[in-house]
N, C-alpha and C. Protein backbone atom coordinates (compact mmCIF):
# COMPACT_ATOMS: atom_id res chain seq x y z
N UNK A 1 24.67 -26.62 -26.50
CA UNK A 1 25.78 -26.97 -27.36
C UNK A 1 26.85 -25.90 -27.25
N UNK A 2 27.92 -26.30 -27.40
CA UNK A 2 29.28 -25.40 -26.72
C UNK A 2 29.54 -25.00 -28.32
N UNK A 3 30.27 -23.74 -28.35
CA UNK A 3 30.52 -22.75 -29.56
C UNK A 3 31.60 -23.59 -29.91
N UNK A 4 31.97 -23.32 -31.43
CA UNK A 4 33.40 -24.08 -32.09
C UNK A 4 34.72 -23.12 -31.07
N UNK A 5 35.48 -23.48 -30.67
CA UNK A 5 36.76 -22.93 -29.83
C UNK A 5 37.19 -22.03 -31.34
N UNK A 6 38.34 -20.88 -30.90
CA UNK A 6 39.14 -20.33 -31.90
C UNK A 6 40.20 -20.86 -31.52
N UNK A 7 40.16 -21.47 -31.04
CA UNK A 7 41.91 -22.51 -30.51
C UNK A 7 42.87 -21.57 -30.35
N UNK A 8 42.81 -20.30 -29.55
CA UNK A 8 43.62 -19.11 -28.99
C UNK A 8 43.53 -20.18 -27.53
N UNK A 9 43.05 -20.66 -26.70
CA UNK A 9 43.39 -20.66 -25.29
C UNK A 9 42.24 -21.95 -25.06
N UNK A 10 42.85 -22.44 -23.68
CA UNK A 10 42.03 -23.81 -23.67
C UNK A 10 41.00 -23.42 -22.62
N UNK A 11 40.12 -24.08 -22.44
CA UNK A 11 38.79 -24.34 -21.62
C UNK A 11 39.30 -23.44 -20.02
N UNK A 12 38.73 -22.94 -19.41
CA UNK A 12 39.10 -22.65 -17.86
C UNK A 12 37.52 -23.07 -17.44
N UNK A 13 38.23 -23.62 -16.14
CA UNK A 13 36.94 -24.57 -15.18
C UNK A 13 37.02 -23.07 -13.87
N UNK A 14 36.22 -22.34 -13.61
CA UNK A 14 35.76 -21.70 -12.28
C UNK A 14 34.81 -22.10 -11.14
N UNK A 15 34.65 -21.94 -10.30
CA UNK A 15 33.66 -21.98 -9.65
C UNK A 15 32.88 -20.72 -9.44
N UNK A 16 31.84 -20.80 -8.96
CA UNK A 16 30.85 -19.57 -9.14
C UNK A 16 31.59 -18.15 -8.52
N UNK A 17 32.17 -18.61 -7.25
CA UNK A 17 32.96 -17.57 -6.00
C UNK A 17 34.07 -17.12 -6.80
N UNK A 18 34.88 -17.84 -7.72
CA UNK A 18 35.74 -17.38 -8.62
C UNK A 18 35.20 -16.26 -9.28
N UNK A 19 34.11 -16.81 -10.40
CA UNK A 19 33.92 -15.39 -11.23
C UNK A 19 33.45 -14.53 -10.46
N UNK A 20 32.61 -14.60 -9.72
CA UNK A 20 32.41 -13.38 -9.40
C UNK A 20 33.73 -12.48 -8.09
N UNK A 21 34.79 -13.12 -7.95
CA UNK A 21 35.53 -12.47 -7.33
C UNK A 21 36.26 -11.83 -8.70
N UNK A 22 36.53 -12.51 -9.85
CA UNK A 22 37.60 -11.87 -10.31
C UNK A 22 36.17 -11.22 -11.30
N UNK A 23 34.87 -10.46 -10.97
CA UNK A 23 34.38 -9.80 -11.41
C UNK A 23 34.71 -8.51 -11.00
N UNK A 24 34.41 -8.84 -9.26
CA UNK A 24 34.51 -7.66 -8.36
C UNK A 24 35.71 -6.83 -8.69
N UNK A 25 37.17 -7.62 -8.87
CA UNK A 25 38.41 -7.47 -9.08
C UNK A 25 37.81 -5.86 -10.29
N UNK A 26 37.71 -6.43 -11.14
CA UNK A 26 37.87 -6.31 -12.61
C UNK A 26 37.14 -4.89 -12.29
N UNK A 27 35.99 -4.85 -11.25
CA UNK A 27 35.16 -3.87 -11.22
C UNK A 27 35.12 -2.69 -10.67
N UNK A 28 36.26 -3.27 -9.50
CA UNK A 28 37.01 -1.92 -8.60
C UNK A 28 38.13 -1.40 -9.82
N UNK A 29 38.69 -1.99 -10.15
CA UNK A 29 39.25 -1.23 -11.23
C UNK A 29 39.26 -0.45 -12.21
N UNK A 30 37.84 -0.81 -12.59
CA UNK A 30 37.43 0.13 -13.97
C UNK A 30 36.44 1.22 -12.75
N UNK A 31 36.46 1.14 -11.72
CA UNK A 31 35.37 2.14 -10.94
C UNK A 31 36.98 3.46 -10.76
N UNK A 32 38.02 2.53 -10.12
CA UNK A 32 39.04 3.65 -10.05
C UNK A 32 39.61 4.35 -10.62
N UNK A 33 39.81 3.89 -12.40
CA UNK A 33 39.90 4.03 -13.67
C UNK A 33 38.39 5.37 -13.83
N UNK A 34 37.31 5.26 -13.27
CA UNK A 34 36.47 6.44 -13.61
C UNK A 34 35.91 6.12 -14.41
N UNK A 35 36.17 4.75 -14.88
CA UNK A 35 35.45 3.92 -15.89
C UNK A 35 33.64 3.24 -15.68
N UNK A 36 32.98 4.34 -14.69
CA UNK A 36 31.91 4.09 -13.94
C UNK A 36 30.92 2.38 -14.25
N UNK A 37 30.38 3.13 -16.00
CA UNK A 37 29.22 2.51 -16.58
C UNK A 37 29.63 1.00 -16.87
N UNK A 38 31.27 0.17 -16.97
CA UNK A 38 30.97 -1.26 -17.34
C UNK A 38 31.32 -1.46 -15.57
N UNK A 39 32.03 -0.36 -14.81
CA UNK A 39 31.78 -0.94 -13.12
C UNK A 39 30.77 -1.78 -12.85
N UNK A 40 29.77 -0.54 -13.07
CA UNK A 40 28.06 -1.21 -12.59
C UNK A 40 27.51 -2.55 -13.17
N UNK A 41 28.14 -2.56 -14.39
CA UNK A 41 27.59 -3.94 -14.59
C UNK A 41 28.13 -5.04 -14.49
N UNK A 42 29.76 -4.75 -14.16
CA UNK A 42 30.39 -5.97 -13.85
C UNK A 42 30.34 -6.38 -12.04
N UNK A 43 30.11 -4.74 -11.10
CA UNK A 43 29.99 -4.99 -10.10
C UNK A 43 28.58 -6.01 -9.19
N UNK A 44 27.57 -5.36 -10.44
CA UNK A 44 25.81 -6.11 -10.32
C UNK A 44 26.16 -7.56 -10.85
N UNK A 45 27.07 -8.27 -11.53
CA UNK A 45 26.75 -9.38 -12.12
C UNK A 45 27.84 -10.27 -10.89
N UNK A 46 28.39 -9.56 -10.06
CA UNK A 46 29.46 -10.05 -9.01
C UNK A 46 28.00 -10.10 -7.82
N UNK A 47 27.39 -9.16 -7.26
CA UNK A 47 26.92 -9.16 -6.66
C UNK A 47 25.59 -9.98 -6.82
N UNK A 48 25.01 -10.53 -7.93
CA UNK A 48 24.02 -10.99 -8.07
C UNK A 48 24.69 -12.73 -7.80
N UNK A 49 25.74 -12.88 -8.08
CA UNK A 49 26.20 -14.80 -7.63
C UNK A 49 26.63 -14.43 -6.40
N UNK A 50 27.24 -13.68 -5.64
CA UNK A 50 27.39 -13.68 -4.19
C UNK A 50 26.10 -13.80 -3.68
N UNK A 51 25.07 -12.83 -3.78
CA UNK A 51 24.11 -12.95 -2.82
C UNK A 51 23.48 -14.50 -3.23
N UNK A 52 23.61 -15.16 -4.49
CA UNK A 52 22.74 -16.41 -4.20
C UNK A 52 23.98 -17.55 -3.97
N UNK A 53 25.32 -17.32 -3.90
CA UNK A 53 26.05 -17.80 -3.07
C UNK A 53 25.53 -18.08 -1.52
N UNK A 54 25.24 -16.66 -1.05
CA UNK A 54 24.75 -16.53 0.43
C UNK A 54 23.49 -17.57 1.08
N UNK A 55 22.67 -17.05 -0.32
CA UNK A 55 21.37 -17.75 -0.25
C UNK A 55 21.43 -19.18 -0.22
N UNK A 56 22.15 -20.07 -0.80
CA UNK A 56 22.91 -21.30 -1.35
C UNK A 56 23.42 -21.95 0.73
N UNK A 57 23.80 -21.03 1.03
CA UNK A 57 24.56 -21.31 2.36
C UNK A 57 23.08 -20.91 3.88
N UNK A 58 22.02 -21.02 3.00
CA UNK A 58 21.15 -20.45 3.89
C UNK A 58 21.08 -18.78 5.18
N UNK A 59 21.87 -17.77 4.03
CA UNK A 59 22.12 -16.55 5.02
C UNK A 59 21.62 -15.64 3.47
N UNK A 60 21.14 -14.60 4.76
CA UNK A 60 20.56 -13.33 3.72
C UNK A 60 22.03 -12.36 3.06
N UNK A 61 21.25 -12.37 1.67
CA UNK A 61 22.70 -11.36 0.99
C UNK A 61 22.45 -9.81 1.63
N UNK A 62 23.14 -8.94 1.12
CA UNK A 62 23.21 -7.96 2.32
C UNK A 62 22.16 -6.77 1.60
N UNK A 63 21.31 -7.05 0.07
CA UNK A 63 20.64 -6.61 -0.11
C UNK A 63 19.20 -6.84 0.57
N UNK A 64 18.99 -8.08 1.19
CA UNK A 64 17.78 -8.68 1.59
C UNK A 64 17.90 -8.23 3.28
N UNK A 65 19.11 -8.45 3.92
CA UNK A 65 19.40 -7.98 4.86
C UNK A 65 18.81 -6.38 5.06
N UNK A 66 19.09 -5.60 4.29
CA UNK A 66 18.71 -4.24 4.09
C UNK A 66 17.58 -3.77 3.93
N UNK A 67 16.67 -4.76 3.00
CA UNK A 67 14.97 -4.27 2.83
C UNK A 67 14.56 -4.90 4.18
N UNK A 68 14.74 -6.03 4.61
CA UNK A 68 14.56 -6.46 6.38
C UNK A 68 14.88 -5.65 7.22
N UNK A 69 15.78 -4.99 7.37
CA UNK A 69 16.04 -3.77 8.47
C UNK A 69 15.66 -2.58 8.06
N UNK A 70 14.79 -2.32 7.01
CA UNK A 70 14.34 -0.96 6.59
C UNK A 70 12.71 -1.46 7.34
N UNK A 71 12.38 -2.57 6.65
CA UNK A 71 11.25 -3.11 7.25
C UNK A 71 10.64 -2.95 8.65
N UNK A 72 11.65 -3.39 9.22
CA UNK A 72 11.82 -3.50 10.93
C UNK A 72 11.79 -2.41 11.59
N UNK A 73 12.39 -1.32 11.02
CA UNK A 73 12.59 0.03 11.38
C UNK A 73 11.28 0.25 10.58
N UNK A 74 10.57 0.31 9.87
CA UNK A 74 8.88 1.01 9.43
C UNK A 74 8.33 0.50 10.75
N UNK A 75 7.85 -0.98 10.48
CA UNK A 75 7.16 -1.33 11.64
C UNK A 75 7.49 -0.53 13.31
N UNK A 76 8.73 -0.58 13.45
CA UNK A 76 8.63 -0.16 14.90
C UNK A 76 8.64 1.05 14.98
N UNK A 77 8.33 1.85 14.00
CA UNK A 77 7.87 3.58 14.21
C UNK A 77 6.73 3.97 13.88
N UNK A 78 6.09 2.88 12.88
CA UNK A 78 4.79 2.88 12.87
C UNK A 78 4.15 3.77 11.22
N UNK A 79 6.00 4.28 10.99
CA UNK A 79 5.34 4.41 9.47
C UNK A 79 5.12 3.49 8.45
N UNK A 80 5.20 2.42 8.83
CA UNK A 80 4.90 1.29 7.79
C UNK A 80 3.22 1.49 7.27
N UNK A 81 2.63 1.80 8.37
CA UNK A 81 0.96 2.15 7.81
C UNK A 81 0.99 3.23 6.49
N UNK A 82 2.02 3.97 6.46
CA UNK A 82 1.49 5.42 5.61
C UNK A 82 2.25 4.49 4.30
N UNK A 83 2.32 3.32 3.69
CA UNK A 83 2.17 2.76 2.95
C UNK A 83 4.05 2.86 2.22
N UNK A 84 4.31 2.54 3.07
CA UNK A 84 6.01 1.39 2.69
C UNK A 84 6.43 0.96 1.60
N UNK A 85 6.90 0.76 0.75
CA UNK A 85 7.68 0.14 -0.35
C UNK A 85 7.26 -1.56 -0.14
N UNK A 86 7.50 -2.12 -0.87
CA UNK A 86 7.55 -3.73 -0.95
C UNK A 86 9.14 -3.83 -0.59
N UNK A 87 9.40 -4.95 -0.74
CA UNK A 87 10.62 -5.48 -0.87
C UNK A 87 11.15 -5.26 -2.28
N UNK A 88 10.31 -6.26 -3.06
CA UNK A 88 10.70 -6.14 -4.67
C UNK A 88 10.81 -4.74 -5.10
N UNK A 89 10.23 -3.83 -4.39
CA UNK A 89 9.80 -2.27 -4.92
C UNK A 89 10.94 -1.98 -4.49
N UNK A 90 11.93 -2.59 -3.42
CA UNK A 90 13.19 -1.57 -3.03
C UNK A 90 14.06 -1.85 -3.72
N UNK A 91 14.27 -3.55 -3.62
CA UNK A 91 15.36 -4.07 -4.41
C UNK A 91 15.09 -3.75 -5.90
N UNK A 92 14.47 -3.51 -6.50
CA UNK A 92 13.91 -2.88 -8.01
C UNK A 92 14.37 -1.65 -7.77
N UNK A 93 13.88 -0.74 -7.22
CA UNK A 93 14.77 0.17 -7.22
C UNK A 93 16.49 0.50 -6.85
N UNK A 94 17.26 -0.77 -5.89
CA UNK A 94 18.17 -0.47 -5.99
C UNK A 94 19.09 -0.60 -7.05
N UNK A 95 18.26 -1.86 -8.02
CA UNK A 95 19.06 -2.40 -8.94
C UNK A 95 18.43 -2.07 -10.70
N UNK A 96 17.28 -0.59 -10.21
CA UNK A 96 17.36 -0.19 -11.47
C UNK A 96 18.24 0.64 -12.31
N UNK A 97 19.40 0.74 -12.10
CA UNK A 97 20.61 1.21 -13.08
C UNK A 97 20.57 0.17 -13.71
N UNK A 98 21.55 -1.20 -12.95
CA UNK A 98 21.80 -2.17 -13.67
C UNK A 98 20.90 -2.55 -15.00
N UNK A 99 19.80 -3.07 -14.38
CA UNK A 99 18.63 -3.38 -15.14
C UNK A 99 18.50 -2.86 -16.43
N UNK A 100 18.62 -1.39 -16.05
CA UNK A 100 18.11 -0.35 -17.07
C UNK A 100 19.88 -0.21 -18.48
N UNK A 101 20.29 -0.55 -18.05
CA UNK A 101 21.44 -1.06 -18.76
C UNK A 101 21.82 -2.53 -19.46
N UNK A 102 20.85 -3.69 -18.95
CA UNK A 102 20.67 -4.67 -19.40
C UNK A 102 19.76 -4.59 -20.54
N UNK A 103 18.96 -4.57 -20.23
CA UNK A 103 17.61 -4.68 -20.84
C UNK A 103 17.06 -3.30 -21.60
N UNK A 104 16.45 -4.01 -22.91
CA UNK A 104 16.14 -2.37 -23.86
C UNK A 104 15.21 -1.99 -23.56
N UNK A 105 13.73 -2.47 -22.69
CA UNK A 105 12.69 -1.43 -22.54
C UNK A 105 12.09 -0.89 -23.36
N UNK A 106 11.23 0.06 -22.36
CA UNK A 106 10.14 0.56 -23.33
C UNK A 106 11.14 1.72 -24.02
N UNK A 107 10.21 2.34 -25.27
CA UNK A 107 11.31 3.30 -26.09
C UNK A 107 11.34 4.57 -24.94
N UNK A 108 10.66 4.91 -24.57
CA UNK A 108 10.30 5.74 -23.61
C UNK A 108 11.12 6.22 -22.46
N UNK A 109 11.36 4.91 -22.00
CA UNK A 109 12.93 5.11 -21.41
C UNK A 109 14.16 5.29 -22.01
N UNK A 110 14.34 5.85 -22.88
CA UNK A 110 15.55 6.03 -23.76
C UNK A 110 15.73 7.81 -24.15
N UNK A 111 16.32 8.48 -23.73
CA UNK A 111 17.79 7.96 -23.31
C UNK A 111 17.20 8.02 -21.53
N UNK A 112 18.25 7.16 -20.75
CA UNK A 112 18.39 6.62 -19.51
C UNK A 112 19.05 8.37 -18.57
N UNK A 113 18.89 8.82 -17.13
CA UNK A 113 19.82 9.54 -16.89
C UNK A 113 19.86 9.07 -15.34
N UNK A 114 21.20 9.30 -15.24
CA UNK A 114 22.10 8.43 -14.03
C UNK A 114 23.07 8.94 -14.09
N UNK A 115 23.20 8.66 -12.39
CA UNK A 115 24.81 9.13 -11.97
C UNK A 115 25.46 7.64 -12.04
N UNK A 116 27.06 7.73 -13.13
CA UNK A 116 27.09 6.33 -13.16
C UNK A 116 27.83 6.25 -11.60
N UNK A 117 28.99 7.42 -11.16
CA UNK A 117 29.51 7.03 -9.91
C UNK A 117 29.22 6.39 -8.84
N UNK A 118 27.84 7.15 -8.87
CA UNK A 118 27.16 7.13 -7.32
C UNK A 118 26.81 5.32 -7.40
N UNK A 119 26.12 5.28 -8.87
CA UNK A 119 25.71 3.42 -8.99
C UNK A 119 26.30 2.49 -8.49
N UNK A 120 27.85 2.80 -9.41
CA UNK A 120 28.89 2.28 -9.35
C UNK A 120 28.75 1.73 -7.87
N UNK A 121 29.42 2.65 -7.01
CA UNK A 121 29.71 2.81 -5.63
C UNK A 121 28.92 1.97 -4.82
N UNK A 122 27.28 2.19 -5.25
CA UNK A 122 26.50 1.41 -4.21
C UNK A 122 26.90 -0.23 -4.77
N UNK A 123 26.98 -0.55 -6.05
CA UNK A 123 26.41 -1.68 -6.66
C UNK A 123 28.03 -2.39 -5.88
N UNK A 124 29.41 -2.34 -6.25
CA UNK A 124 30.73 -2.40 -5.76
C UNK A 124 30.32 -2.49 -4.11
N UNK A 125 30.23 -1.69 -3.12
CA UNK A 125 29.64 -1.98 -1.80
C UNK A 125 29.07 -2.74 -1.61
N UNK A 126 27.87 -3.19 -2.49
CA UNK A 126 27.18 -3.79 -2.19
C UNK A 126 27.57 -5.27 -2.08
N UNK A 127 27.91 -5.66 -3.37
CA UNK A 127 28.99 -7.05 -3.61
C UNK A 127 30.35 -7.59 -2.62
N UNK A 128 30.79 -6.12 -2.23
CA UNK A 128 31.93 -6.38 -1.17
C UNK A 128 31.51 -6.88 -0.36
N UNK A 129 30.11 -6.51 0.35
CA UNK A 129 29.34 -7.00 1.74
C UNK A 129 29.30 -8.41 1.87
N UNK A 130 28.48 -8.59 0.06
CA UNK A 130 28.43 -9.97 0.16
C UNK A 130 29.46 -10.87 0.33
N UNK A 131 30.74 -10.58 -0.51
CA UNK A 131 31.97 -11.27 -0.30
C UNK A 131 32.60 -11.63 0.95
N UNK A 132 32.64 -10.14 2.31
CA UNK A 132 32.83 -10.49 3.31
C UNK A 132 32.23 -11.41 3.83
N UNK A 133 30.98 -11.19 3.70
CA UNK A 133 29.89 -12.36 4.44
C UNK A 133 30.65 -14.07 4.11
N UNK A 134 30.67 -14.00 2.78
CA UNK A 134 31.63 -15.56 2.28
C UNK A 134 32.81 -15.55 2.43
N UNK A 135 33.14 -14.95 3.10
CA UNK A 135 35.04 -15.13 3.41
C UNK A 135 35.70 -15.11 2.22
N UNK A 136 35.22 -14.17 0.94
CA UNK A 136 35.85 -14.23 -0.37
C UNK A 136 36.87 -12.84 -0.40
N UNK A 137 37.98 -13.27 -0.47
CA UNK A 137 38.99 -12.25 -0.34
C UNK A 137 39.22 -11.47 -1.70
N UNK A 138 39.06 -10.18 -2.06
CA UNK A 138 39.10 -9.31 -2.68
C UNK A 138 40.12 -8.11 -2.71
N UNK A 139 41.17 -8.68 -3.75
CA UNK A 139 42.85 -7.96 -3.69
C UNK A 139 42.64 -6.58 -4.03
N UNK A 140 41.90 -5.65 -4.53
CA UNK A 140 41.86 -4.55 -4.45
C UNK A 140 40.56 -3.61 -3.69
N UNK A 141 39.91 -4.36 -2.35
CA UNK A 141 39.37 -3.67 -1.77
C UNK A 141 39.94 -2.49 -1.20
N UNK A 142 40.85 -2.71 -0.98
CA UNK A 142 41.47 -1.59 0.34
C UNK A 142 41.81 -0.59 -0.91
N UNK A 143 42.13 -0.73 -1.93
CA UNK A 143 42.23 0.50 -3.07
C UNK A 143 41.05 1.19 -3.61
N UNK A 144 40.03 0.31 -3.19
CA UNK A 144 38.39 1.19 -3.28
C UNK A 144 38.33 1.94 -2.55
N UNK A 145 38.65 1.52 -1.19
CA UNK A 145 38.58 2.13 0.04
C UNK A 145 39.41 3.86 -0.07
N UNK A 146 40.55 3.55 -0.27
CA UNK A 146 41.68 4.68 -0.87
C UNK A 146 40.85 5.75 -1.39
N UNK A 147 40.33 5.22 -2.72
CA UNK A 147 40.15 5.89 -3.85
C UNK A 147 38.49 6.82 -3.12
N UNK A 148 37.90 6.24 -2.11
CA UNK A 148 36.66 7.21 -1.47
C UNK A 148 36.72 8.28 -1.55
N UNK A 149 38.08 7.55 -0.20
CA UNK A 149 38.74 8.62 0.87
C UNK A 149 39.55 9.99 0.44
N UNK A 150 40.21 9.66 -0.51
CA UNK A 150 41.34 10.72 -1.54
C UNK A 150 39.94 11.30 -2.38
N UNK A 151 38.96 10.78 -2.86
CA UNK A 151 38.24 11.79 -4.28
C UNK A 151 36.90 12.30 -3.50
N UNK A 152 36.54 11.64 -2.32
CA UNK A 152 34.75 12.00 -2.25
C UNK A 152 34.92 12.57 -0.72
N UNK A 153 35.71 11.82 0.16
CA UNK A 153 35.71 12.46 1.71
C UNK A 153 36.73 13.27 2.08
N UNK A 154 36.85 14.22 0.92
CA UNK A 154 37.99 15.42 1.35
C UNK A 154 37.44 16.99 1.42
């Protein structure tokens, strides 16, 4: 059942590639802003409909892509025997910031400690990948890009 409207603004129809582009948007911005901690979660909630965008189109998102070529590379060196990560064990770990920001957990985990930048950065990358992969054009990539290059590779 749909909430009573406040009759400020009428209905908007998106498609999935929409929100999450004008997530990504929203997310490079508050990352360049230094605004790290709602980055990560607006960048993880962009990146979580791209990759099943991807999935939707029968192609791996570029997180699944990644535990597959970590995979591939164990096996063919042969440290996969000295006992490897899972998949779920990687992707769980890549996306325990997010998570751990969603969800309240045990008390135990409280308080949380994280670099929000570094999150930021991977979770934003990560979503861009996916976007390229869908031909979803993203108006302030090249200002992510900028903002690396000028604060982290100088």
């Amino acid at each position: 059942m749909k909430s009573p409207s406040l009759g400020y603004e009428d209905d908007t129809t998106l498609s999935k590639n929409e929100v999450a582009q004008i997530q990504l948007v929203e997310a490079i911005s508050l990352f360049i802003a230094h605004r790290f901690l709602p980055a990560i979660t607006l960048a993880g909630a962009a990146e979580e409909i791209l990759g099943n965008l991807l999935v939707r189109n029968s192609e791996l998102p570029v997180i699944k892509k990644s535990t597959k070529a970590i995979e591939m590379l164990l096996q063919r060196t042969g440290l996969a025997a000295m006992g490897a990560k899972s998949e779920k064990e990687m992707v769980d770990g890549w996306n325990a910031t997010r998570n751990s920001m969603k969800h309240l957990g045990d008390p135990e985990d409280d308080p949380i400690t994280l670099n929000l930048c570094d999150d930021a950065y991977w979770m934003i990358r990560r979503a861009l990948a996916n976007a390229q992969k869908l031909q979803i054009s993203i108006s302030n990539a090249q200002d992510f890009e900028s903002w690396i290059i000028i604060n982290v590779n100088t």
